[in-house]
PDB file of N, CA and C in Angstrom:
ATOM      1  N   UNK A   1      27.085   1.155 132.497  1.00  0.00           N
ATOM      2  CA  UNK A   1      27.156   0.489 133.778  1.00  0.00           C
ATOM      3  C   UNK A   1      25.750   0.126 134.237  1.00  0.00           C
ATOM      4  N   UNK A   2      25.403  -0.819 134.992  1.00  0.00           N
ATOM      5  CA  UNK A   2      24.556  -1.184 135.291  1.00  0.00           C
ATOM      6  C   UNK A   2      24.534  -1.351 136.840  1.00  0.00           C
ATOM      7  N   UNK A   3      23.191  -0.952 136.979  1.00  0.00           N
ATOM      8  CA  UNK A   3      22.686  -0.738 138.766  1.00  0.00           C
ATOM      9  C   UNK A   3      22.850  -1.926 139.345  1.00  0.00           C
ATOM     10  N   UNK A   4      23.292  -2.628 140.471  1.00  0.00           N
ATOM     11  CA  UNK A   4      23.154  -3.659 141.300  1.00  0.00           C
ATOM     12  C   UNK A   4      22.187  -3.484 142.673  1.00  0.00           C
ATOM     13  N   UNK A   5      21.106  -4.272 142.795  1.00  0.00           N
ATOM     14  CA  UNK A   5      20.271  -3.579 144.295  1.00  0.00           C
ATOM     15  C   UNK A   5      20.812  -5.087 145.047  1.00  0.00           C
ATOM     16  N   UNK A   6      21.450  -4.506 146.332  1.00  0.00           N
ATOM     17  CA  UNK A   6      22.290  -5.611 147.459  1.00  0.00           C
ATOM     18  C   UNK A   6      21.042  -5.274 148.299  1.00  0.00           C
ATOM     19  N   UNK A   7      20.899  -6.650 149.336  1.00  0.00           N
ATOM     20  CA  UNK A   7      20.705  -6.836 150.879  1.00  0.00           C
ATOM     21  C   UNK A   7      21.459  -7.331 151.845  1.00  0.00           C
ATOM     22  N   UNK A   8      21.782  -6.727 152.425  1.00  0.00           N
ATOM     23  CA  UNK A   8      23.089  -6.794 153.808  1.00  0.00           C
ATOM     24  C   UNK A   8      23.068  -6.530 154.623  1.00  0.00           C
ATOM     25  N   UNK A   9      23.886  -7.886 155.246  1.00  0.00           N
ATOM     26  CA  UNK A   9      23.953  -7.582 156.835  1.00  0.00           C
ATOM     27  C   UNK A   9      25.174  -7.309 157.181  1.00  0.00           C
ATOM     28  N   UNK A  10      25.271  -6.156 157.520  1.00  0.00           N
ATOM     29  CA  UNK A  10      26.094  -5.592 158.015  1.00  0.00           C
ATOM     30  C   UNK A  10      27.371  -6.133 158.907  1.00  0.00           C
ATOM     31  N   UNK A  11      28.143  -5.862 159.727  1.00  0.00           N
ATOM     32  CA  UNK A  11      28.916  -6.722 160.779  1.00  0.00           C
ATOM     33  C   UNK A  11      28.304  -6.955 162.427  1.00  0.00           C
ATOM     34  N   UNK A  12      27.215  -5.664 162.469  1.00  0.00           N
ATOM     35  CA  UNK A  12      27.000  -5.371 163.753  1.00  0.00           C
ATOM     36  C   UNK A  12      25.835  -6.516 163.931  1.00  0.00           C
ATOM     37  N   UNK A  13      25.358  -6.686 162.940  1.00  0.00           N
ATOM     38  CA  UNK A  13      23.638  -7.630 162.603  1.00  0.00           C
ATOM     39  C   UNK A  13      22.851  -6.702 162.067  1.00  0.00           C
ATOM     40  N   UNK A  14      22.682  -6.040 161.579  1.00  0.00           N
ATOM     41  CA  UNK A  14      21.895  -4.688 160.834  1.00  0.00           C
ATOM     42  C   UNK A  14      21.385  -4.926 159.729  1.00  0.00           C
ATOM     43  N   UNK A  15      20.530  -5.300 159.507  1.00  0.00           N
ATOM     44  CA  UNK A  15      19.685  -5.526 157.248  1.00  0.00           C
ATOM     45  C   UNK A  15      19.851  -4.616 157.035  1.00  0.00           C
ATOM     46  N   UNK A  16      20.318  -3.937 155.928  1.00  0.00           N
ATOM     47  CA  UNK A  16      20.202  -3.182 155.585  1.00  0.00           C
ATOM     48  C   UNK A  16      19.670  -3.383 153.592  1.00  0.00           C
ATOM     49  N   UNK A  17      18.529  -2.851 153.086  1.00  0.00           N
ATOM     50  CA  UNK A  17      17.926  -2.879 151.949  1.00  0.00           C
ATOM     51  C   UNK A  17      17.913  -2.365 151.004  1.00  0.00           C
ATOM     52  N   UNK A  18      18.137  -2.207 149.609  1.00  0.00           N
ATOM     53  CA  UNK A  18      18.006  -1.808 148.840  1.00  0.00           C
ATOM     54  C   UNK A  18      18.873  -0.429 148.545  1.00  0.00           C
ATOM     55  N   UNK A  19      20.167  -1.287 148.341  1.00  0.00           N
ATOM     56  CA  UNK A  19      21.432  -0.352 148.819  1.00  0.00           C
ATOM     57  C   UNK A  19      22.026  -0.327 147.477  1.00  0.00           C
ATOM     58  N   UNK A  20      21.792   0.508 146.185  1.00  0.00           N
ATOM     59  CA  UNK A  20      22.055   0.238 145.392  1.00  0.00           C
ATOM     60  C   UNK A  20      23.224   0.633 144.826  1.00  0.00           C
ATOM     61  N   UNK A  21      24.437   0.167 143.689  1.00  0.00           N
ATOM     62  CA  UNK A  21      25.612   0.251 143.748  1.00  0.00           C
ATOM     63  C   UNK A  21      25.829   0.277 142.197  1.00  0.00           C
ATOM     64  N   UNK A  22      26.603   1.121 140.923  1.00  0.00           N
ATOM     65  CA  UNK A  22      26.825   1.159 139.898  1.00  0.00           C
ATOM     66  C   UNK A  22      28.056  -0.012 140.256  1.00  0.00           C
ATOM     67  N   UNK A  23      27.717  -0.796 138.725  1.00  0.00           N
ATOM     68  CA  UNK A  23      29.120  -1.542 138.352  1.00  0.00           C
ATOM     69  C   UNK A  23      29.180  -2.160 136.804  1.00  0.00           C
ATOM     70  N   UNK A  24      30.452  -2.455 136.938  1.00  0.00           N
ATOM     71  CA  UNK A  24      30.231  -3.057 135.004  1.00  0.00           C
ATOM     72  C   UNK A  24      29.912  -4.076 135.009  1.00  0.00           C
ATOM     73  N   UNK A  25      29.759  -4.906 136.129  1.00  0.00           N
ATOM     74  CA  UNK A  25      29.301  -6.477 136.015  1.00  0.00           C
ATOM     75  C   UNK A  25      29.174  -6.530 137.911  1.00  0.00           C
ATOM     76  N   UNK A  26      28.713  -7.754 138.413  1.00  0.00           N
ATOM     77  CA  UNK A  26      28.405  -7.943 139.953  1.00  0.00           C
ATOM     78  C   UNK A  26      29.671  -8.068 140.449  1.00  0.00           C
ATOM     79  N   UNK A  27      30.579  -8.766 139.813  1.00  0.00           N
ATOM     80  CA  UNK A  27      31.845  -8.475 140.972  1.00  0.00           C
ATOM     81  C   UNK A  27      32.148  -7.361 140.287  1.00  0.00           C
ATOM     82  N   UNK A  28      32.264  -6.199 140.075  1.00  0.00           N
ATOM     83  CA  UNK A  28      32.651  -4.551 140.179  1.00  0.00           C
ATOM     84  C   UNK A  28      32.043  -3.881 141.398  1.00  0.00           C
ATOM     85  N   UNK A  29      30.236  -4.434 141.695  1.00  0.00           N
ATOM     86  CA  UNK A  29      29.746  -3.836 142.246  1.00  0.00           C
ATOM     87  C   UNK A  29      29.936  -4.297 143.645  1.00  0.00           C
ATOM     88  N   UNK A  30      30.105  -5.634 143.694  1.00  0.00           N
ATOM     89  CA  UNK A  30      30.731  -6.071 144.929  1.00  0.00           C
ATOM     90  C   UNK A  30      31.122  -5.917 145.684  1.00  0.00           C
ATOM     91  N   UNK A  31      32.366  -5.678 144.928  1.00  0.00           N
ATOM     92  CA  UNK A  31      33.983  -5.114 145.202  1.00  0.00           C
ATOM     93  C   UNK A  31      33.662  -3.643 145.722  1.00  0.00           C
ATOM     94  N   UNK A  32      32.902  -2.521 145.040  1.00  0.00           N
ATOM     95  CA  UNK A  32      32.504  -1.722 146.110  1.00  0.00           C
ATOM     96  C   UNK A  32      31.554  -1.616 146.997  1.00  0.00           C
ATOM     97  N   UNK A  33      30.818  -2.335 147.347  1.00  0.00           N
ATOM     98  CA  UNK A  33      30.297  -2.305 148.143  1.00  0.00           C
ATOM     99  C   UNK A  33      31.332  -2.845 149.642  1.00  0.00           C
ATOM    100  N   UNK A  34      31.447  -3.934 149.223  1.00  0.00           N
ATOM    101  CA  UNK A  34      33.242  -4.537 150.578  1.00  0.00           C
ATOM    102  C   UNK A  34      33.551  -3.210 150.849  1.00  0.00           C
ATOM    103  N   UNK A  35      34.392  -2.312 149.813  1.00  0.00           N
ATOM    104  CA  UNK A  35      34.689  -1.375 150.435  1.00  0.00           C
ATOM    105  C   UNK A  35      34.454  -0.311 151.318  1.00  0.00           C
ATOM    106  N   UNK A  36      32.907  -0.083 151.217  1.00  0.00           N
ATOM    107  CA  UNK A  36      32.067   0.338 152.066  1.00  0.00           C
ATOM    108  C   UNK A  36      31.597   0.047 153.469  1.00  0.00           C
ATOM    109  N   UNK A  37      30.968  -1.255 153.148  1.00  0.00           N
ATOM    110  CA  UNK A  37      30.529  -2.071 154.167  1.00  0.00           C
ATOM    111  C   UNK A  37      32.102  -2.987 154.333  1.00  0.00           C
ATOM    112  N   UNK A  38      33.175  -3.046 155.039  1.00  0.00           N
ATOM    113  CA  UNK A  38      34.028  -4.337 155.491  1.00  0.00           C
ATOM    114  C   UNK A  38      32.808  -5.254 156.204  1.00  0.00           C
ATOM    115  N   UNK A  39      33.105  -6.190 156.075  1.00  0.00           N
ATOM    116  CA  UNK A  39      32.678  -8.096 156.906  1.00  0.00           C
ATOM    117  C   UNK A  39      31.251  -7.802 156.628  1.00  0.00           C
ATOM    118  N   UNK A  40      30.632  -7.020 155.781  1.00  0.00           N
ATOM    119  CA  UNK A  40      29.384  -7.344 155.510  1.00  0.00           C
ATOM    120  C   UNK A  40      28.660  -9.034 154.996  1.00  0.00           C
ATOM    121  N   UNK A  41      27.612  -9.687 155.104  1.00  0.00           N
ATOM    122  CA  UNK A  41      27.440 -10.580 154.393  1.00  0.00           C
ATOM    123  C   UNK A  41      26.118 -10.167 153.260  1.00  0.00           C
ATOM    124  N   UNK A  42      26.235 -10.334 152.099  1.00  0.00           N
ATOM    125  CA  UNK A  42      25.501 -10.252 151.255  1.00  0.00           C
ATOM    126  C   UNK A  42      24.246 -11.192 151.248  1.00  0.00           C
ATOM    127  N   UNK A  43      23.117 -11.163 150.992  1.00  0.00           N
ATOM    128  CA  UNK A  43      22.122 -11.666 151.565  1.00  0.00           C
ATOM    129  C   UNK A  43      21.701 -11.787 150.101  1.00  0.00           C
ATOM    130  N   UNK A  44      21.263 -11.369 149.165  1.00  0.00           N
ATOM    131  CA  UNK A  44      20.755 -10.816 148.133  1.00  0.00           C
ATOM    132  C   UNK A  44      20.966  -9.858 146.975  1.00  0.00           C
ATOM    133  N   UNK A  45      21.436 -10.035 145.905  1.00  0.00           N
ATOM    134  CA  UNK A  45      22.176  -9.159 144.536  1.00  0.00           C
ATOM    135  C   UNK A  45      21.187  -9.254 143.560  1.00  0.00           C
ATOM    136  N   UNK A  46      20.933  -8.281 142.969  1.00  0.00           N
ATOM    137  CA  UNK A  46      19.761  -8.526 141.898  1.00  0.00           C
ATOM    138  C   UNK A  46      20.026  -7.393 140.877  1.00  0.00           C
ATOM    139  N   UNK A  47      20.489  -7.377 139.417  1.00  0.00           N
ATOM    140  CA  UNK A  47      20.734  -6.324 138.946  1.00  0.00           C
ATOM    141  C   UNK A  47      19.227  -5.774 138.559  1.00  0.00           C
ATOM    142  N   UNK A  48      19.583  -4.372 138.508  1.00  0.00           N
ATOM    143  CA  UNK A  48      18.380  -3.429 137.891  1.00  0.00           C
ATOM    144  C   UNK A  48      18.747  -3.042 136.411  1.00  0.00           C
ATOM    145  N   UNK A  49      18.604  -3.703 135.356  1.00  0.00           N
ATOM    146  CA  UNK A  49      18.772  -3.190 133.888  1.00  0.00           C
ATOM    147  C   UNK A  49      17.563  -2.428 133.462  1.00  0.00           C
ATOM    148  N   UNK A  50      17.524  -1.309 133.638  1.00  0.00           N
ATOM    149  CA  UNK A  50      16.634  -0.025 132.454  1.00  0.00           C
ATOM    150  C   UNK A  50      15.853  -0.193 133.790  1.00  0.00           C
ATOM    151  N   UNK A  51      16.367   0.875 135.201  1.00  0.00           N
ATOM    152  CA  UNK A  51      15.236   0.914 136.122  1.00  0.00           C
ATOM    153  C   UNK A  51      13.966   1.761 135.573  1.00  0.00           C
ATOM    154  N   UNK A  52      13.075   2.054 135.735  1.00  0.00           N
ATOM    155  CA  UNK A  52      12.188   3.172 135.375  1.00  0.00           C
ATOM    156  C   UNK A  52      11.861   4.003 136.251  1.00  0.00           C
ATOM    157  N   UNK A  53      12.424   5.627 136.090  1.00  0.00           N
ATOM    158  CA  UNK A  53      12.608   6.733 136.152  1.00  0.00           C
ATOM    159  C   UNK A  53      11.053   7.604 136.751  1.00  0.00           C
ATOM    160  N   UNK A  54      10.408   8.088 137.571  1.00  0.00           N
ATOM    161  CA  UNK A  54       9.276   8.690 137.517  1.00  0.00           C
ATOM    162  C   UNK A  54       9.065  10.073 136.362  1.00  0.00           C
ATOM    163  N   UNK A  55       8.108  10.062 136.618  1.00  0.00           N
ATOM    164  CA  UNK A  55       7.537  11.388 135.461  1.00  0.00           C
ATOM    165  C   UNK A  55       8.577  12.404 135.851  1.00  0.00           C
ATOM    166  N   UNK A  56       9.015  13.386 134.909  1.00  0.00           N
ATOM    167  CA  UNK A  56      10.266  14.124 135.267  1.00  0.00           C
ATOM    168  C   UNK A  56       9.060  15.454 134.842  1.00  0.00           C
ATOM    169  N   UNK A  57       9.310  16.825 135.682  1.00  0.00           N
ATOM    170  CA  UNK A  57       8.121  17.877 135.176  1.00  0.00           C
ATOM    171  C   UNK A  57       9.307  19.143 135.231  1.00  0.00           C
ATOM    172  N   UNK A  58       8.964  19.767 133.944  1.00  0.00           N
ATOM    173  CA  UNK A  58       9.536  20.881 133.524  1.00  0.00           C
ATOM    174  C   UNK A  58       9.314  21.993 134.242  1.00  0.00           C
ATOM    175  N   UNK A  59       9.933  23.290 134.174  1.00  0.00           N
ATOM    176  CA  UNK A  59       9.696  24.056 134.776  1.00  0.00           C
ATOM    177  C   UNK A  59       8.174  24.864 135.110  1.00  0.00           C
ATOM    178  N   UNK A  60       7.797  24.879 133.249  1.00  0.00           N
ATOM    179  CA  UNK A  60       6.409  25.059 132.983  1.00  0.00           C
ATOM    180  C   UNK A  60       5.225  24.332 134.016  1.00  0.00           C
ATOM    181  N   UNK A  61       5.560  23.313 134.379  1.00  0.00           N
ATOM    182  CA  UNK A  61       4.667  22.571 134.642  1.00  0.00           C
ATOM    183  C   UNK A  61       4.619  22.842 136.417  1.00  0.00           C
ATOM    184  N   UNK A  62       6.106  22.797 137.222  1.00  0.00           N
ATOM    185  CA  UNK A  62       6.198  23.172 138.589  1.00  0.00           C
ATOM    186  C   UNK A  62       5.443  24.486 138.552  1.00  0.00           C
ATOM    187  N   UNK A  63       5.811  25.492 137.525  1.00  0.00           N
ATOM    188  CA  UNK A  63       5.305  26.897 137.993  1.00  0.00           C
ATOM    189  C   UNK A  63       3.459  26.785 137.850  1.00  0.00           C
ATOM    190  N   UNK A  64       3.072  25.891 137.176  1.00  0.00           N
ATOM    191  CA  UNK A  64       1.659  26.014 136.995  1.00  0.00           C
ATOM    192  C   UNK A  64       1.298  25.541 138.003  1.00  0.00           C
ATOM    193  N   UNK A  65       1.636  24.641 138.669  1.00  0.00           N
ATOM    194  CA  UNK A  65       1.268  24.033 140.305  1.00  0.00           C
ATOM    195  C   UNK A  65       1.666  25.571 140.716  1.00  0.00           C
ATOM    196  N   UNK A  66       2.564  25.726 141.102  1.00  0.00           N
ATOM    197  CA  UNK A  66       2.756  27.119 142.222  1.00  0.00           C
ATOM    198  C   UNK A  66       1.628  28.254 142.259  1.00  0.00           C
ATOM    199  N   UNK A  67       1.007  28.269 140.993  1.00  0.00           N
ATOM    200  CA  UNK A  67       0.046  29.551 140.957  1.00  0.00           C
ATOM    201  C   UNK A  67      -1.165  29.436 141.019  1.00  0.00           C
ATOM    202  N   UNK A  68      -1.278  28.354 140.774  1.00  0.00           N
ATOM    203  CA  UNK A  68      -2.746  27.374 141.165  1.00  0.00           C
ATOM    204  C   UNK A  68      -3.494  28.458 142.016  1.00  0.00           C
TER     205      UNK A  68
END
């Protein structure tokens, strides 16, 4: 599945940014997002294929910060 990042306005008038949504294609992700947001208008859809992840740190590595 692949990430979808939406911008929306809400019903009230509200932006709301970088609201991101799993789907198998843009209308999957769509489709839930509607469900979420009713009378939202979509402003902006942009898929994220292979986002990149920050440095991930092992336990080893948290505990060596802690004892510092």
């Amino acid at each position: 599945m692949t990430k979808y990042g939406f911008r929306i306005r809400t019903r009230v008038g509200l932006v709301v940014d970088n609201l991101l949504i799993h789907g198998r294609d843009e209308g999957d992700a769509e489709r839930k997002l509607r469900q979420m947001y009713h009378g939202c208008e979509i402003i902006e859809c942009v898929p994220m294929f292979g986002a990149v992840r920050g440095l991930v740190a092992n336990f080893e590595e948290v505990a060596a910060l802690i004892t510092r």
